[in-house]
PDB file of N, CA and C in Angstrom:
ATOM      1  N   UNK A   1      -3.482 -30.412   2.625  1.00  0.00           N
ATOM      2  CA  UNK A   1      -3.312 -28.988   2.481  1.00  0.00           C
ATOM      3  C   UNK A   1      -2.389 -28.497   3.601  1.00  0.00           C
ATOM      4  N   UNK A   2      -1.801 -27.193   3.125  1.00  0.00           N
ATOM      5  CA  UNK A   2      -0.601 -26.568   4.219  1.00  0.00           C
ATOM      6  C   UNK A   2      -1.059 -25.562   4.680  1.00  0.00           C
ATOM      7  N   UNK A   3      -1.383 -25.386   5.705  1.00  0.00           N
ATOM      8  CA  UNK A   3      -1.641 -23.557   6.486  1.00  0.00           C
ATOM      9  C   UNK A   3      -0.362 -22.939   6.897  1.00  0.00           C
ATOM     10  N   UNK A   4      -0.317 -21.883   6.517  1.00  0.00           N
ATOM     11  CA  UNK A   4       1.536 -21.458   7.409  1.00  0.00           C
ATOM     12  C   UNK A   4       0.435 -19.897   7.431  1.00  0.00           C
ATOM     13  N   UNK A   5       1.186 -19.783   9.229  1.00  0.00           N
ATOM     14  CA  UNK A   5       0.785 -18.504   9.635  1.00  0.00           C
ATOM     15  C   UNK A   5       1.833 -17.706   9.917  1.00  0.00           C
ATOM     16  N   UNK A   6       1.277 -16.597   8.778  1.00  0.00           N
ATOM     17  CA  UNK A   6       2.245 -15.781   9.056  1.00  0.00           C
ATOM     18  C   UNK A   6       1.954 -13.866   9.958  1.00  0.00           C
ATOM     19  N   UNK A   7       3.247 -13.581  10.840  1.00  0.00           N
ATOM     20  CA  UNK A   7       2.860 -12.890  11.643  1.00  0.00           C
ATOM     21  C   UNK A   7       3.813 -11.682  11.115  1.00  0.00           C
ATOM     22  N   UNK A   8       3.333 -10.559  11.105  1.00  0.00           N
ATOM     23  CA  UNK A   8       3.708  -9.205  10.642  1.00  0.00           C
ATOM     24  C   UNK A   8       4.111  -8.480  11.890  1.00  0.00           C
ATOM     25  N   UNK A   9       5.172  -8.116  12.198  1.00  0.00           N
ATOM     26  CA  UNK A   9       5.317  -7.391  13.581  1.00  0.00           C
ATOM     27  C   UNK A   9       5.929  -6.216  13.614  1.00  0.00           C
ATOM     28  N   UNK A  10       5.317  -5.099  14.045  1.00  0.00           N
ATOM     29  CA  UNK A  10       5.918  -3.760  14.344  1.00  0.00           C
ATOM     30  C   UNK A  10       7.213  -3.833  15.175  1.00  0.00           C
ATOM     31  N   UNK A  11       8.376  -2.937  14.676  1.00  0.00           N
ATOM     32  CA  UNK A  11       9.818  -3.065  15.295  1.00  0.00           C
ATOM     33  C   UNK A  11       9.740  -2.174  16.289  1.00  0.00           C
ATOM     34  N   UNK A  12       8.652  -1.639  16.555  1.00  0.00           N
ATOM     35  CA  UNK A  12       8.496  -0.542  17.648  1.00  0.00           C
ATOM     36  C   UNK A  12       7.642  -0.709  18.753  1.00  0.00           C
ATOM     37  N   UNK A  13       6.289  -1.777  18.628  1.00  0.00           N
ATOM     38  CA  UNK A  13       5.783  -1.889  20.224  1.00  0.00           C
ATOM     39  C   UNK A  13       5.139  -3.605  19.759  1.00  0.00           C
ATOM     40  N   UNK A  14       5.931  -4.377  18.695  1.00  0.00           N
ATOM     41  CA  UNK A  14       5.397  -5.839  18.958  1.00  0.00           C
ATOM     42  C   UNK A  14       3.855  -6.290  18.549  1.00  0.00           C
ATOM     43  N   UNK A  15       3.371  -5.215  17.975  1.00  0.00           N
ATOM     44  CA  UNK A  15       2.059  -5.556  17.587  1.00  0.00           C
ATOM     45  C   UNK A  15       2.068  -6.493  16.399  1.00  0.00           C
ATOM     46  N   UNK A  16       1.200  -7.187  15.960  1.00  0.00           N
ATOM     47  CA  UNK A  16       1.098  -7.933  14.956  1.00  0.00           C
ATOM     48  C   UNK A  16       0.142  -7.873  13.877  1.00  0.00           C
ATOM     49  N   UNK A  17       0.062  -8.263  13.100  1.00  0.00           N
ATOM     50  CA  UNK A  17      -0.701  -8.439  11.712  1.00  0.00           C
ATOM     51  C   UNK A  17      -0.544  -9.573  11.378  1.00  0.00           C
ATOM     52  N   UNK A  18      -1.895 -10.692  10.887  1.00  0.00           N
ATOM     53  CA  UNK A  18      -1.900 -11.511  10.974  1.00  0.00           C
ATOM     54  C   UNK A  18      -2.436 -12.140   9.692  1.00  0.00           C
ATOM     55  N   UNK A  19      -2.206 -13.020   8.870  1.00  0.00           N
ATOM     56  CA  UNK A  19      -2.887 -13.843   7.988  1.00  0.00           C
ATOM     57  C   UNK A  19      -2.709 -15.257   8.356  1.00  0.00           C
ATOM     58  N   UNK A  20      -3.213 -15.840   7.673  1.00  0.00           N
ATOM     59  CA  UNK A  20      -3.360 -17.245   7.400  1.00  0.00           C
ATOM     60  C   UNK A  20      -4.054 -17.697   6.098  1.00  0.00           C
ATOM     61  N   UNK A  21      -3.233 -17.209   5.188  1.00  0.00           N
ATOM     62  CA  UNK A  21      -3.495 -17.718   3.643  1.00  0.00           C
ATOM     63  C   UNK A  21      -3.428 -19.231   3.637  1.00  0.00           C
ATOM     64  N   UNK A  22      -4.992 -19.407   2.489  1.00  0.00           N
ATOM     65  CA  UNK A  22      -4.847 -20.941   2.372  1.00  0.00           C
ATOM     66  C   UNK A  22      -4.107 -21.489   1.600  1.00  0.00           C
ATOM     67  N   UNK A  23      -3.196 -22.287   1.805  1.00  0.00           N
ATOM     68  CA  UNK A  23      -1.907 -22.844   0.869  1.00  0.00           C
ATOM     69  C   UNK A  23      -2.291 -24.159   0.532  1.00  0.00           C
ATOM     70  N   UNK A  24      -2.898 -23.970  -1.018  1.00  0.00           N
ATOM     71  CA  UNK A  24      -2.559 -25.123  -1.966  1.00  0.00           C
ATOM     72  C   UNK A  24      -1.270 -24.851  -2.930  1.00  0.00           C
ATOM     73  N   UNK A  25      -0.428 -24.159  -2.517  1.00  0.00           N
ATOM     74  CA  UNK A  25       0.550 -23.672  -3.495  1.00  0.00           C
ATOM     75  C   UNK A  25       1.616 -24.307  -2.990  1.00  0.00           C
ATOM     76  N   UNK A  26       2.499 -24.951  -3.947  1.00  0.00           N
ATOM     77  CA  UNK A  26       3.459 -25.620  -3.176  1.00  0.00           C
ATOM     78  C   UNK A  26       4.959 -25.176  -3.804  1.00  0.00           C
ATOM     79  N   UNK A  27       4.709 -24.234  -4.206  1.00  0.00           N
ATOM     80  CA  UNK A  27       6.235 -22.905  -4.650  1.00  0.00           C
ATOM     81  C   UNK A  27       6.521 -22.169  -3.841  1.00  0.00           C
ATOM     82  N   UNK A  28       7.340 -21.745  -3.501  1.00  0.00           N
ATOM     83  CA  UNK A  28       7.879 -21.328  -2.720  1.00  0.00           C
ATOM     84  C   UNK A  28       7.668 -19.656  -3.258  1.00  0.00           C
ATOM     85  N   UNK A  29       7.621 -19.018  -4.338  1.00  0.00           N
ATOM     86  CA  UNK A  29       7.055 -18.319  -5.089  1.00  0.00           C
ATOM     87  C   UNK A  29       6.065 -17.423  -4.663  1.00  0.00           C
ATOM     88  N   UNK A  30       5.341 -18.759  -4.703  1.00  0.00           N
ATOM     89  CA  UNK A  30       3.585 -18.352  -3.941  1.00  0.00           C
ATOM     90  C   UNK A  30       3.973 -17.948  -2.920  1.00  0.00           C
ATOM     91  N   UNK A  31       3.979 -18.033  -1.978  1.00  0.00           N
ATOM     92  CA  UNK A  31       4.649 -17.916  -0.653  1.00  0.00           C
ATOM     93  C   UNK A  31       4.640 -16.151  -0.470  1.00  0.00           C
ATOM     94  N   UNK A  32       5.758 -15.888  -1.073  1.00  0.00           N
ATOM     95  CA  UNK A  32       6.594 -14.392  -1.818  1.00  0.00           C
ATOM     96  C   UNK A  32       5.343 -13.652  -1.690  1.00  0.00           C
ATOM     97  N   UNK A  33       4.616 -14.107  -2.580  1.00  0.00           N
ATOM     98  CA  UNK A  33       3.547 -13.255  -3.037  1.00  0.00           C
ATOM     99  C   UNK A  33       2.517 -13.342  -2.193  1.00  0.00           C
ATOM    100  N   UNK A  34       2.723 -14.193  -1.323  1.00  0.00           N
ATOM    101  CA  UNK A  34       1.549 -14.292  -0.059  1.00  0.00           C
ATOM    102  C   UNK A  34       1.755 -13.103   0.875  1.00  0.00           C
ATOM    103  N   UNK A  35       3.512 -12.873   1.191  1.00  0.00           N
ATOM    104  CA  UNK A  35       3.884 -11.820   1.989  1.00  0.00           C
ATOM    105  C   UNK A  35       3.775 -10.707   1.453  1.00  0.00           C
ATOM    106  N   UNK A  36       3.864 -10.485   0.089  1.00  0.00           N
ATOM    107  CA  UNK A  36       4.244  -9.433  -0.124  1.00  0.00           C
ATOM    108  C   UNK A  36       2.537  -8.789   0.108  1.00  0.00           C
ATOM    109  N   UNK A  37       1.155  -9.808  -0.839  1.00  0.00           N
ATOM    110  CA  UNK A  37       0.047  -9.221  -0.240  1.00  0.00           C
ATOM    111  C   UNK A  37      -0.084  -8.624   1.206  1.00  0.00           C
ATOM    112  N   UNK A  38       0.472  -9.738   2.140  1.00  0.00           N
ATOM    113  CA  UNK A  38       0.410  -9.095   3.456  1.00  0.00           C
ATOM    114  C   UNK A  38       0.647  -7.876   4.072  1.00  0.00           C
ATOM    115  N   UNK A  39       1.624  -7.447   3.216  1.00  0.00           N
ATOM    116  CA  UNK A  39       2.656  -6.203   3.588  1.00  0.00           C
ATOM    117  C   UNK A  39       1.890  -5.143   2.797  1.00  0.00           C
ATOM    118  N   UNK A  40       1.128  -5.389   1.648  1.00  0.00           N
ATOM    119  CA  UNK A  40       0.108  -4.187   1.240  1.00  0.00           C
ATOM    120  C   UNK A  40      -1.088  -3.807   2.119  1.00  0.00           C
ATOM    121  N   UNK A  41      -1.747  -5.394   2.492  1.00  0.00           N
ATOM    122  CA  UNK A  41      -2.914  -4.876   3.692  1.00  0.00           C
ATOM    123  C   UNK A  41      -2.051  -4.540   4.279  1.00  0.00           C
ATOM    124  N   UNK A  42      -1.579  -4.576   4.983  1.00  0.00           N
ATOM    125  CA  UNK A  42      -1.108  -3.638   6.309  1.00  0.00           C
ATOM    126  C   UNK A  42      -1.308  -2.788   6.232  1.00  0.00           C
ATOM    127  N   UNK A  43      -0.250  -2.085   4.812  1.00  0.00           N
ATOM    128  CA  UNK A  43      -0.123  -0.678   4.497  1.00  0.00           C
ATOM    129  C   UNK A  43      -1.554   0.236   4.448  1.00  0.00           C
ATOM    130  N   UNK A  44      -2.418  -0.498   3.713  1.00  0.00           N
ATOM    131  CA  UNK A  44      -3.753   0.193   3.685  1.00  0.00           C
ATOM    132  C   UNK A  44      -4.512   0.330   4.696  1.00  0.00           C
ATOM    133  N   UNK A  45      -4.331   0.021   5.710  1.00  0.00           N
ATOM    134  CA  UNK A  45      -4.328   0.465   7.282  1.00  0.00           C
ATOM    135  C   UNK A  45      -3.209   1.141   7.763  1.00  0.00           C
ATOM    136  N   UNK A  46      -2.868   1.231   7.236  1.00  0.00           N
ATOM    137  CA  UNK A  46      -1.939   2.602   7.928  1.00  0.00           C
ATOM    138  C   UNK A  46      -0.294   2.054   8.456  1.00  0.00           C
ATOM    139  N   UNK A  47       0.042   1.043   8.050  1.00  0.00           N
ATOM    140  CA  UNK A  47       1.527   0.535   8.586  1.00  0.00           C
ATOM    141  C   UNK A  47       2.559   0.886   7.664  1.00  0.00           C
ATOM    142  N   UNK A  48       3.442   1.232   8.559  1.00  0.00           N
ATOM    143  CA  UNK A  48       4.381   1.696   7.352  1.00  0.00           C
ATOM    144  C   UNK A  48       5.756   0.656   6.911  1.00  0.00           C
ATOM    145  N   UNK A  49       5.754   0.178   5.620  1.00  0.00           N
ATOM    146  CA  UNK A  49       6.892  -0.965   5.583  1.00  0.00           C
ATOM    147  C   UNK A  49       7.475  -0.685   4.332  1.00  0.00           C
ATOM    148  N   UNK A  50       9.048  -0.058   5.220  1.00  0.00           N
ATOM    149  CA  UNK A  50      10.111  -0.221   4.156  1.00  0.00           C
ATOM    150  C   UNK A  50      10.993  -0.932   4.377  1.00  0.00           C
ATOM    151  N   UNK A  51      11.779  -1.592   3.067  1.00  0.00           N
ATOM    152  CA  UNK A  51      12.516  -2.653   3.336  1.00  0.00           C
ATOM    153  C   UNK A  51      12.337  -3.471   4.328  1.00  0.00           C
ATOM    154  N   UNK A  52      13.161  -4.092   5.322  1.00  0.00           N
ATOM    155  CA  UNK A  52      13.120  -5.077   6.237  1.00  0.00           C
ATOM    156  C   UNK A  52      12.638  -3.931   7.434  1.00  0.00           C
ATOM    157  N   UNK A  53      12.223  -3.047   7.614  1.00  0.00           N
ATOM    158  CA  UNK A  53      11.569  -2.409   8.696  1.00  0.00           C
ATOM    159  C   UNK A  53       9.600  -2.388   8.903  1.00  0.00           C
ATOM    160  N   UNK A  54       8.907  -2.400   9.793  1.00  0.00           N
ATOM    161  CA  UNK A  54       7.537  -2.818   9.895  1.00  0.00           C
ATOM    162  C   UNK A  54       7.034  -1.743  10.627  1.00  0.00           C
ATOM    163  N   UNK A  55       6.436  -0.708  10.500  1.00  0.00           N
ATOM    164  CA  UNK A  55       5.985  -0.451  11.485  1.00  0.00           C
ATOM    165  C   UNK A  55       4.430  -0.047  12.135  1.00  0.00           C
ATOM    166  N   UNK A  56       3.671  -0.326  12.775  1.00  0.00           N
ATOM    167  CA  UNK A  56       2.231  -0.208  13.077  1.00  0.00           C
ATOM    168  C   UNK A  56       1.482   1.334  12.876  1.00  0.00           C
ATOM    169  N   UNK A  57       0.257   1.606  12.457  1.00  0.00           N
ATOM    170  CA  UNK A  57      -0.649   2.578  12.219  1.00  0.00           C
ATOM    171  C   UNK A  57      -0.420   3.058  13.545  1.00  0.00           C
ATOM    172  N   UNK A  58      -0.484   2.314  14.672  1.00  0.00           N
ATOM    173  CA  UNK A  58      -0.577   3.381  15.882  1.00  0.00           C
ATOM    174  C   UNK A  58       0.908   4.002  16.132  1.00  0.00           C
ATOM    175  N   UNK A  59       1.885   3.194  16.052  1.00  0.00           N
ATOM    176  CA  UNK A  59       3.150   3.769  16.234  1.00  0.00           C
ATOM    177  C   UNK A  59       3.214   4.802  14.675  1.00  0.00           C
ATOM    178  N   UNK A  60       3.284   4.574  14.119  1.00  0.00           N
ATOM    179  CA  UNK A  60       3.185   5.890  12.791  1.00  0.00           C
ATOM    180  C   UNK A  60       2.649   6.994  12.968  1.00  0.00           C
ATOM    181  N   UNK A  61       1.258   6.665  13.503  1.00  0.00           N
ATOM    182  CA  UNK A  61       0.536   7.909  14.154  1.00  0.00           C
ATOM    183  C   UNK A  61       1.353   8.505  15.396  1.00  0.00           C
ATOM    184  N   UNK A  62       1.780   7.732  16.263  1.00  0.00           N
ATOM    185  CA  UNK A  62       2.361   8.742  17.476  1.00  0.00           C
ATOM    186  C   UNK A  62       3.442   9.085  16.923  1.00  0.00           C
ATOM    187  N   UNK A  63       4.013   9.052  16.388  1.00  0.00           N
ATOM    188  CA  UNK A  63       5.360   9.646  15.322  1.00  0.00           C
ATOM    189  C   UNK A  63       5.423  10.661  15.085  1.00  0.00           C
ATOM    190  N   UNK A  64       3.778  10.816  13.697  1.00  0.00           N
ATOM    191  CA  UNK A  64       3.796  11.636  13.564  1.00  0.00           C
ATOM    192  C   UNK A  64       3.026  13.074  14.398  1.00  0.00           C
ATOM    193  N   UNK A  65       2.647  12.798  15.725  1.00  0.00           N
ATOM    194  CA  UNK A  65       2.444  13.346  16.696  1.00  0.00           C
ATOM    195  C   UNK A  65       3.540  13.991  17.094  1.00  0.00           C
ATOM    196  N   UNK A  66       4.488  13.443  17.334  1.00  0.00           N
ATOM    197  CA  UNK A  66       6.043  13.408  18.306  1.00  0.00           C
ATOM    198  C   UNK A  66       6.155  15.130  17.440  1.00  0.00           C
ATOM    199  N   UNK A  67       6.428  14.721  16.323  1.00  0.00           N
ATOM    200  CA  UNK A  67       6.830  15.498  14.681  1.00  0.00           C
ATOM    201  C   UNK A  67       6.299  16.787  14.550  1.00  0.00           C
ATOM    202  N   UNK A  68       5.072  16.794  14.709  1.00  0.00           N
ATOM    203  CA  UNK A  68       4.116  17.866  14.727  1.00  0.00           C
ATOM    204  C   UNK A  68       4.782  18.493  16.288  1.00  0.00           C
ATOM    205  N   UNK A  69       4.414  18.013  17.465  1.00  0.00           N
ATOM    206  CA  UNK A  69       4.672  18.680  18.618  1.00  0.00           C
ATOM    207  C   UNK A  69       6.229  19.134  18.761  1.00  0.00           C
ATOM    208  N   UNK A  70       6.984  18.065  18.457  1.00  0.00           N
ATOM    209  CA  UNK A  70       8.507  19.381  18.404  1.00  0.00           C
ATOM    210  C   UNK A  70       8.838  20.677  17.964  1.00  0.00           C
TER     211      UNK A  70
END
């Protein structure tokens, strides 16, 4: 069996998100769809990911802090 860990990282303070899906899948396919699950949990905690950009619930939140206080 293959473990590949994969790490989700905010472009704004380096935080991470983490899986380690169990890989009996040997497509490359699977894979795809391993990240792309990843990139939904995130979201449902609060990360925000568009396109090739990542960014963390806490940095989103101080954002939208910044946003509000200007």
């Amino acid at each position: 069996m293959l473990r590949l860990l994969i790490l989700l990282e905010c472009d704004e303070c380096r935080e991470t998100w983490t899986a380690v899906p169990a890989a009996d899948r040997a497509h490359a396919h699977a894979w795809d769809e391993e990240i792309q699950n990843l990139e939904y949990e995130a979201e449902q905690t609060g990360w925000s990911i568009y396109r090739s950009d990542h960014i963390c619930n806490v940095c989103v939140m101080e954002g939208k802090a910044e946003q509000e206080g200007a």
